[in-house]
N, C-alpha and C. Protein backbone atom coordinates (compact mmCIF):
# COMPACT_ATOMS: atom_id res chain seq x y z
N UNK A 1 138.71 47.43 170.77
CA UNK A 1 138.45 47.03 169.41
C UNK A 1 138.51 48.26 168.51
N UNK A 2 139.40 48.32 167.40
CA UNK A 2 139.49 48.91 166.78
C UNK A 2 138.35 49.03 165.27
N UNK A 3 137.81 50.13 165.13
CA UNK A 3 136.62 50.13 163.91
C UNK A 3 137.40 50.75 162.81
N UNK A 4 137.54 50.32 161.47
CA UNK A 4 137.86 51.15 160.59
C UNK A 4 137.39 50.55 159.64
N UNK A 5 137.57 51.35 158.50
CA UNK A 5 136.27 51.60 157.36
C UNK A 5 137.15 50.81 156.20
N UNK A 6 136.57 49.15 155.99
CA UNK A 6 137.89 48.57 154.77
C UNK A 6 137.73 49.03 153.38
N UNK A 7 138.65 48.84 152.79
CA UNK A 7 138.69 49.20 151.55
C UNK A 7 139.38 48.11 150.59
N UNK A 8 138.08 48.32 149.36
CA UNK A 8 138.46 46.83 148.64
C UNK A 8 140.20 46.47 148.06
N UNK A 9 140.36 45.53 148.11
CA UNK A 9 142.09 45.24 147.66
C UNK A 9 141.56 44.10 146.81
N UNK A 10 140.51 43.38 146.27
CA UNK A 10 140.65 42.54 144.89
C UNK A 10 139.61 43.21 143.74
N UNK A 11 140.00 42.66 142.72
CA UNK A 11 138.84 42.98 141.60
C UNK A 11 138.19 42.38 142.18
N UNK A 12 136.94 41.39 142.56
CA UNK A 12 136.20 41.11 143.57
C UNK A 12 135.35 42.21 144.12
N UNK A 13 135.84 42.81 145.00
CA UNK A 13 135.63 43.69 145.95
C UNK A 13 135.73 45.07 145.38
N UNK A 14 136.12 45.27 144.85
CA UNK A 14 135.51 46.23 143.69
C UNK A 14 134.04 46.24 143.26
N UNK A 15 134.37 45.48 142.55
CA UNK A 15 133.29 45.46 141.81
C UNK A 15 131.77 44.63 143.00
N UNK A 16 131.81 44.19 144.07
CA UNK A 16 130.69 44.22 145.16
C UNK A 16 130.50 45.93 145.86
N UNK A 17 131.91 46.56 145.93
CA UNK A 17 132.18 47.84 146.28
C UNK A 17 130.99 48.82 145.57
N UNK A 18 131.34 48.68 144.17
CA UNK A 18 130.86 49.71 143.17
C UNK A 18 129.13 49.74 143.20
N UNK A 19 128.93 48.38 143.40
CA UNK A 19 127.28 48.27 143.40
C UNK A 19 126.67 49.16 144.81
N UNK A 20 127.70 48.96 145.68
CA UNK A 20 127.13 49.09 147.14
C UNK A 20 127.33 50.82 147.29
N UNK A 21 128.34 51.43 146.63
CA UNK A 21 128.08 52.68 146.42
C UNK A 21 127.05 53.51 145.56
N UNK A 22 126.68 52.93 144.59
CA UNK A 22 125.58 53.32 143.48
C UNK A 22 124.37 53.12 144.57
N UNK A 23 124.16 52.07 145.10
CA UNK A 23 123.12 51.76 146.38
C UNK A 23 122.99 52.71 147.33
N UNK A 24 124.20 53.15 147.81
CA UNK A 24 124.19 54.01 148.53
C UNK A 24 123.90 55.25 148.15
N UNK A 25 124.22 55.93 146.91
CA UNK A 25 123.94 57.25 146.16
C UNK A 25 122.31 57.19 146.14
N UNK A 26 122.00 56.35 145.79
CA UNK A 26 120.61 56.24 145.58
C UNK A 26 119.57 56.28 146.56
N UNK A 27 119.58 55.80 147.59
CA UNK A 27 119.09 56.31 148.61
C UNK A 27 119.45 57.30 149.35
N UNK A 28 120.45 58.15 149.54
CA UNK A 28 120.54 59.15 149.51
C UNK A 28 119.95 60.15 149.12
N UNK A 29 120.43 59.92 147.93
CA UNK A 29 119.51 60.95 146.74
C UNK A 29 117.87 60.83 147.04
N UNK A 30 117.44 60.25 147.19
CA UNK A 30 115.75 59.46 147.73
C UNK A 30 115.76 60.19 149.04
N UNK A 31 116.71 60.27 149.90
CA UNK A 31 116.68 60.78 151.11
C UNK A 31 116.84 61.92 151.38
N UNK A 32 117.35 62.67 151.45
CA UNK A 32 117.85 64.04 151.16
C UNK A 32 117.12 65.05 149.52
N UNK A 33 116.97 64.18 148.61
CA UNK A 33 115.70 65.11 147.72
C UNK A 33 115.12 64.02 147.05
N UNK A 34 113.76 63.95 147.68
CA UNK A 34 113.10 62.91 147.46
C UNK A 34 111.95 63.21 146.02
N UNK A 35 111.80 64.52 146.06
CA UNK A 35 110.96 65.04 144.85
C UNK A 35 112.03 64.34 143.58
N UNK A 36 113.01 64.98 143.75
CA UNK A 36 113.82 64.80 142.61
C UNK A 36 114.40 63.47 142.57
N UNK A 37 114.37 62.53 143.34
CA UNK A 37 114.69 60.67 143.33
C UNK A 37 113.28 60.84 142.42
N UNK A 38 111.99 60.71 142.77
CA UNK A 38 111.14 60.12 142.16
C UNK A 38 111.16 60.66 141.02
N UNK A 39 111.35 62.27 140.48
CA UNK A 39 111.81 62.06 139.04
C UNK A 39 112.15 61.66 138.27
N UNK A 40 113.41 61.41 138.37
CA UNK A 40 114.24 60.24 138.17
C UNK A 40 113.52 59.10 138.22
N UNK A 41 112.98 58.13 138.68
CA UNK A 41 112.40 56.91 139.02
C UNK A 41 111.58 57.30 137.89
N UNK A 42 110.59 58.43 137.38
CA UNK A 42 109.81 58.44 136.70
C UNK A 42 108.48 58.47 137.50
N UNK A 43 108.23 58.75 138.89
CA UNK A 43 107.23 58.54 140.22
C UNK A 43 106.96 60.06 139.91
N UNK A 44 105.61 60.39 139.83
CA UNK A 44 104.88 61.93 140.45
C UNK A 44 104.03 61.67 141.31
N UNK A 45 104.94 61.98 142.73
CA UNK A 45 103.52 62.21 143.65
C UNK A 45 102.39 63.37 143.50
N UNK A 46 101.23 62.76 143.94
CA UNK A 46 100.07 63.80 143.82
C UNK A 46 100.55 64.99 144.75
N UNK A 47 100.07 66.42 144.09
CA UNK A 47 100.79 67.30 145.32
C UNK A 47 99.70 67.25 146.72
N UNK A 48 98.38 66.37 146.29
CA UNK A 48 97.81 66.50 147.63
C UNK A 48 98.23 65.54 148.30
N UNK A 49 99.06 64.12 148.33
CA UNK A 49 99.20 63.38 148.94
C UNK A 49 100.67 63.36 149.27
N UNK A 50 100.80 64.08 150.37
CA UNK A 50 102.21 64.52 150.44
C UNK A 50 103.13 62.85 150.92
N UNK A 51 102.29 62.00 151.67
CA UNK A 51 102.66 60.63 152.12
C UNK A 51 103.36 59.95 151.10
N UNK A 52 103.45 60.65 150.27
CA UNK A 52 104.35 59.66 148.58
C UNK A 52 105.55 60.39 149.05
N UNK A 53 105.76 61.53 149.70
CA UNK A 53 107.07 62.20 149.43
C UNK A 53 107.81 61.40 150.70
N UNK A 54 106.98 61.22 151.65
CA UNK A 54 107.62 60.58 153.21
C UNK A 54 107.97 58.74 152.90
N UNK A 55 106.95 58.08 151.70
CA UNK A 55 107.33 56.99 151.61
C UNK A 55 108.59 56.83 150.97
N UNK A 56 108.86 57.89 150.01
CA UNK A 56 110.46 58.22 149.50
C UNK A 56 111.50 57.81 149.99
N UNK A 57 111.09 59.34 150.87
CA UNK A 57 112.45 59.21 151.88
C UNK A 57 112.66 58.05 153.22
N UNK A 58 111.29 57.54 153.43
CA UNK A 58 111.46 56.60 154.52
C UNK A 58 111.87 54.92 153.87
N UNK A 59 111.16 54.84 153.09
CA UNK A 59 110.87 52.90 152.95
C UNK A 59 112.32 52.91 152.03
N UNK A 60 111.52 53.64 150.72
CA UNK A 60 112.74 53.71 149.44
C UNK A 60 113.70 54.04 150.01
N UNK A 61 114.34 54.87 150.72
CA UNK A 61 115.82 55.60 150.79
C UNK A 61 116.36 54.74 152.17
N UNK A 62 115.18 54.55 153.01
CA UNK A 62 115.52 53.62 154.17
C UNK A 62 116.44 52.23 153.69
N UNK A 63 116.35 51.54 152.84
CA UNK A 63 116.02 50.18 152.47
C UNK A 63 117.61 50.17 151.86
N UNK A 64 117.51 51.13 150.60
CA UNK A 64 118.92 51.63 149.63
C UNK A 64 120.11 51.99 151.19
N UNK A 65 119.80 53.06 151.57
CA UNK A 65 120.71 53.43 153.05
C UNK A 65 121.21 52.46 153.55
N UNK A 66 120.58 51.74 154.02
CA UNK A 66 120.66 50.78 155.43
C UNK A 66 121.67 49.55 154.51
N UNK A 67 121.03 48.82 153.94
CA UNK A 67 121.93 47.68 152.68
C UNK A 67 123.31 48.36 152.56
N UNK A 68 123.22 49.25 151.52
CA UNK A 68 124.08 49.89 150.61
C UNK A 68 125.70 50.50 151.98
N UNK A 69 124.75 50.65 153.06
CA UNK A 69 126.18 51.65 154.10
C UNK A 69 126.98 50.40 155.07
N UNK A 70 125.90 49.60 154.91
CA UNK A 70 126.37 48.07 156.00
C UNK A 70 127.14 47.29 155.02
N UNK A 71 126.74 46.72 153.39
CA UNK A 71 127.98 46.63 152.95
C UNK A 71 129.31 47.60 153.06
N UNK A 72 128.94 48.73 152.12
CA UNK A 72 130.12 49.41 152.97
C UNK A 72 131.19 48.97 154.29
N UNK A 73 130.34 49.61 154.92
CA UNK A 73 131.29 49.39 156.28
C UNK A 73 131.41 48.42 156.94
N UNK A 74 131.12 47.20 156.50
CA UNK A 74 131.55 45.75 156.91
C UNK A 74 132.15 44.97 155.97
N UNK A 75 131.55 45.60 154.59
CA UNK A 75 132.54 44.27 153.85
C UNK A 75 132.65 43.30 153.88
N UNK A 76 131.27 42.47 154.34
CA UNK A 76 131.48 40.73 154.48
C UNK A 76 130.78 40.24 153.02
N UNK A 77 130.82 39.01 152.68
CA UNK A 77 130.43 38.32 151.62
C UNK A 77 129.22 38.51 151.59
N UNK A 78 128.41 38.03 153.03
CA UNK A 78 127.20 38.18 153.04
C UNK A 78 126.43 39.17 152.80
N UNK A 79 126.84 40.38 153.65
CA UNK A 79 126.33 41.52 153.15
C UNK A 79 126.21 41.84 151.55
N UNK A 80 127.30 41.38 150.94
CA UNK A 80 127.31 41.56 149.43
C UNK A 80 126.43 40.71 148.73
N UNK A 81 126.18 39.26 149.38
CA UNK A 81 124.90 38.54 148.59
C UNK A 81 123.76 39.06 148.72
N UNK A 82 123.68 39.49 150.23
CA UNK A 82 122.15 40.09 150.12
C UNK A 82 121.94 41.61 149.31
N UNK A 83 122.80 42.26 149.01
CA UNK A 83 123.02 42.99 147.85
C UNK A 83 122.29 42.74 147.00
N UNK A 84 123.13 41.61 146.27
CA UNK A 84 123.18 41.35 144.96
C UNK A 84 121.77 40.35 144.93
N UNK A 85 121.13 39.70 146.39
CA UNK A 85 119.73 39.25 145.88
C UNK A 85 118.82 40.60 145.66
N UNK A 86 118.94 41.56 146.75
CA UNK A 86 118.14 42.57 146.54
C UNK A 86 117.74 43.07 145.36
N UNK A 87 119.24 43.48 144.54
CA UNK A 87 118.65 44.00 143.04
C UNK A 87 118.64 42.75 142.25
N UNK A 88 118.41 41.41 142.30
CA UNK A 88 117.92 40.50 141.62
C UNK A 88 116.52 40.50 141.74
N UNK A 89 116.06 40.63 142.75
CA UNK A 89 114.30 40.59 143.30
C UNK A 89 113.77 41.82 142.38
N UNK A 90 114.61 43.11 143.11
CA UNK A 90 114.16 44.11 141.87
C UNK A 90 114.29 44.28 140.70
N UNK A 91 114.58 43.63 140.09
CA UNK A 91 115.19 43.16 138.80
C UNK A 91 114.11 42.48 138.02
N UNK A 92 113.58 41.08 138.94
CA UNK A 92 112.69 40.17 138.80
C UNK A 92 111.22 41.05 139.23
N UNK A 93 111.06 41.77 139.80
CA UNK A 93 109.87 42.87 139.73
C UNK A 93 109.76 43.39 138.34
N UNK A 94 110.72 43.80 138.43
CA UNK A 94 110.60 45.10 137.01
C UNK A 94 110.60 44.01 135.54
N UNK A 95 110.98 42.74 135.43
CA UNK A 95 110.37 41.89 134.43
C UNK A 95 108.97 41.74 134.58
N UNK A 96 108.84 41.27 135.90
CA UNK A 96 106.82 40.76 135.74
C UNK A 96 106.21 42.15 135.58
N UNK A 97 106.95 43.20 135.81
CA UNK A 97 105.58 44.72 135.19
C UNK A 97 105.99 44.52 133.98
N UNK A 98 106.93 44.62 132.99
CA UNK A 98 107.45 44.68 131.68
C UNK A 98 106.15 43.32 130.90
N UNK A 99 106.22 42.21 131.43
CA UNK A 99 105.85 41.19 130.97
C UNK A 99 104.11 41.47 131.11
N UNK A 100 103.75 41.69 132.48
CA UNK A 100 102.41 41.76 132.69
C UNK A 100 101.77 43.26 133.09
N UNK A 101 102.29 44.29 133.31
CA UNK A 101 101.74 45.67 133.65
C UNK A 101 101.54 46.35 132.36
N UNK A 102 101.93 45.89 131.08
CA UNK A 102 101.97 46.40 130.12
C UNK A 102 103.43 47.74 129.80
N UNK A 103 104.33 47.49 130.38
CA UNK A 103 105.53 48.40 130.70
C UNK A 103 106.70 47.94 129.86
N UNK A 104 106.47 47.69 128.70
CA UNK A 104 107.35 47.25 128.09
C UNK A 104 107.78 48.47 127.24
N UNK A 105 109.02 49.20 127.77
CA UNK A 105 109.27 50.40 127.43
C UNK A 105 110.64 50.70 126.96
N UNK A 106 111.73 51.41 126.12
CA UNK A 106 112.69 51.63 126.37
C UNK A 106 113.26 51.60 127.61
N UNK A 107 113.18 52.79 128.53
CA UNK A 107 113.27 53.00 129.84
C UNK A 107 113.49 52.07 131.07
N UNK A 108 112.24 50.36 130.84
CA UNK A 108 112.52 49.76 131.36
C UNK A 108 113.48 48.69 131.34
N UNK A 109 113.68 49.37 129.92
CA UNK A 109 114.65 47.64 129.39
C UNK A 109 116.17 48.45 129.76
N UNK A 110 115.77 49.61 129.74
CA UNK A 110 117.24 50.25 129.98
C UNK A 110 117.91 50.41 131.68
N UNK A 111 117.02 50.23 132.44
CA UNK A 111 116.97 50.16 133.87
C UNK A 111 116.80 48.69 134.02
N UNK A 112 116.48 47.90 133.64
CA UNK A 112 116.56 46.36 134.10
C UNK A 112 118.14 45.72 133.70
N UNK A 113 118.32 46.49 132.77
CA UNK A 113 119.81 46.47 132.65
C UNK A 113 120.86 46.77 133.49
N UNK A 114 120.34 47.91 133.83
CA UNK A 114 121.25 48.35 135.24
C UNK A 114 121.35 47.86 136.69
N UNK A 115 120.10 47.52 136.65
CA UNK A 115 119.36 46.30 137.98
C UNK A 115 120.15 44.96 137.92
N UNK A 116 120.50 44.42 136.56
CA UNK A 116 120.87 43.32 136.40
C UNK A 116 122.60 43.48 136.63
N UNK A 117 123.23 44.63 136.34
CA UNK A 117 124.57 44.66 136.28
C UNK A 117 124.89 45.02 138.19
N UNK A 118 123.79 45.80 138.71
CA UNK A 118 123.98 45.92 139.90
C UNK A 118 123.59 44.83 140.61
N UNK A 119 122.96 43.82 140.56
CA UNK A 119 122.97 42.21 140.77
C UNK A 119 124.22 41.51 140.63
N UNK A 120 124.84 41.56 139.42
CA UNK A 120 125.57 41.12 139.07
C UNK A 120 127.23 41.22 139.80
N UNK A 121 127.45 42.63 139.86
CA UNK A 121 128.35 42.63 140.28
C UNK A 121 128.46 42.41 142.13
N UNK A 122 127.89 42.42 143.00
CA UNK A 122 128.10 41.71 144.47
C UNK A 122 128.20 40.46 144.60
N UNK A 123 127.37 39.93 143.67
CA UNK A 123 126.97 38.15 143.54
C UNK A 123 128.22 37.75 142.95
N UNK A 124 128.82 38.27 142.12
CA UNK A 124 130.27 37.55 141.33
C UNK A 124 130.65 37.12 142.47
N UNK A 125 131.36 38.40 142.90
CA UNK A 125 132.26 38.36 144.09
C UNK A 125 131.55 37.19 145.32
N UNK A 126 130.29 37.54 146.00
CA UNK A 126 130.26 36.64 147.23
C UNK A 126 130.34 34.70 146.90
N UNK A 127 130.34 34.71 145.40
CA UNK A 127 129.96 33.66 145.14
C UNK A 127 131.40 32.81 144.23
N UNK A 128 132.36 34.03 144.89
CA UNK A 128 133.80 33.83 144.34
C UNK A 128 134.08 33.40 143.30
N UNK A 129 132.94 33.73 142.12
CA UNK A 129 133.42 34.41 140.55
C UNK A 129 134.01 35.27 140.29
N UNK A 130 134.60 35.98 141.13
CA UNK A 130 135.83 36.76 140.63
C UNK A 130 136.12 37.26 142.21
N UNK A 131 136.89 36.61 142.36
CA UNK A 131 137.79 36.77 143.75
C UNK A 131 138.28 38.00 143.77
């Protein structure tokens, strides 16, 4: 059996592609410099509780990794829905803090945006809105 690594050939697959690489950057980035992911995120761990820096790189970067490299390198529909539910759930998180945590911020409306376009684009595709 031959393994090789597909590569998208429709607008479709592109655009499930593009989400699953941003997914993948991102845990990465979480994985490999996890101080500087939670910057970004807007997260300061306490410097005495170093266990914020290991939940980083383990849960957060675990979660982004694992999703984000299995689309990748399988390329099935499915993999791309569960994508595109993933950053719908997170998506639907980051409304109920906006709505009820009191987080109604530039920042968040500007990242729920991005949550929503990275939803958006796997789900087109598995759900063959844009083949």
């Amino acid at each position: 059996m031959d393994f090789s690594i597909p590569w998208p050939i429709s607008q479709g697959e592109w655009l499930a592609w593009t989400s699953a690489v941003i997914t993948t950057a991102l845990g990465l980035l979480l994985f490999l410099a996890p101080r500087m992911g939670l910057k970004w995120l807007r997260l300061q761990p306490h410097p005495e509780k170093p266990e914020a820096i290991v939940e980083a790189r383990s849960r957060l970067a675990g979660f982004y990794l694992g999703l984000g490299l299995c689309a990748l390198l399988l390329a099935q529909p499915f993999l791309y829905m569960a994508l595109g539910f993933s950053w719908l759930f997170t998506a639907f998180g980051r409304v109920l803090g906006i709505m009820s945590d009191g987080a109604n911020t530039p920042y968040n409306w500007a990242v729920l945006g991005l949550e929503l376009l990275l939803t958006a684009l796997p789900l087109a595709f598995a759900f063959g809105i844009c083949p």
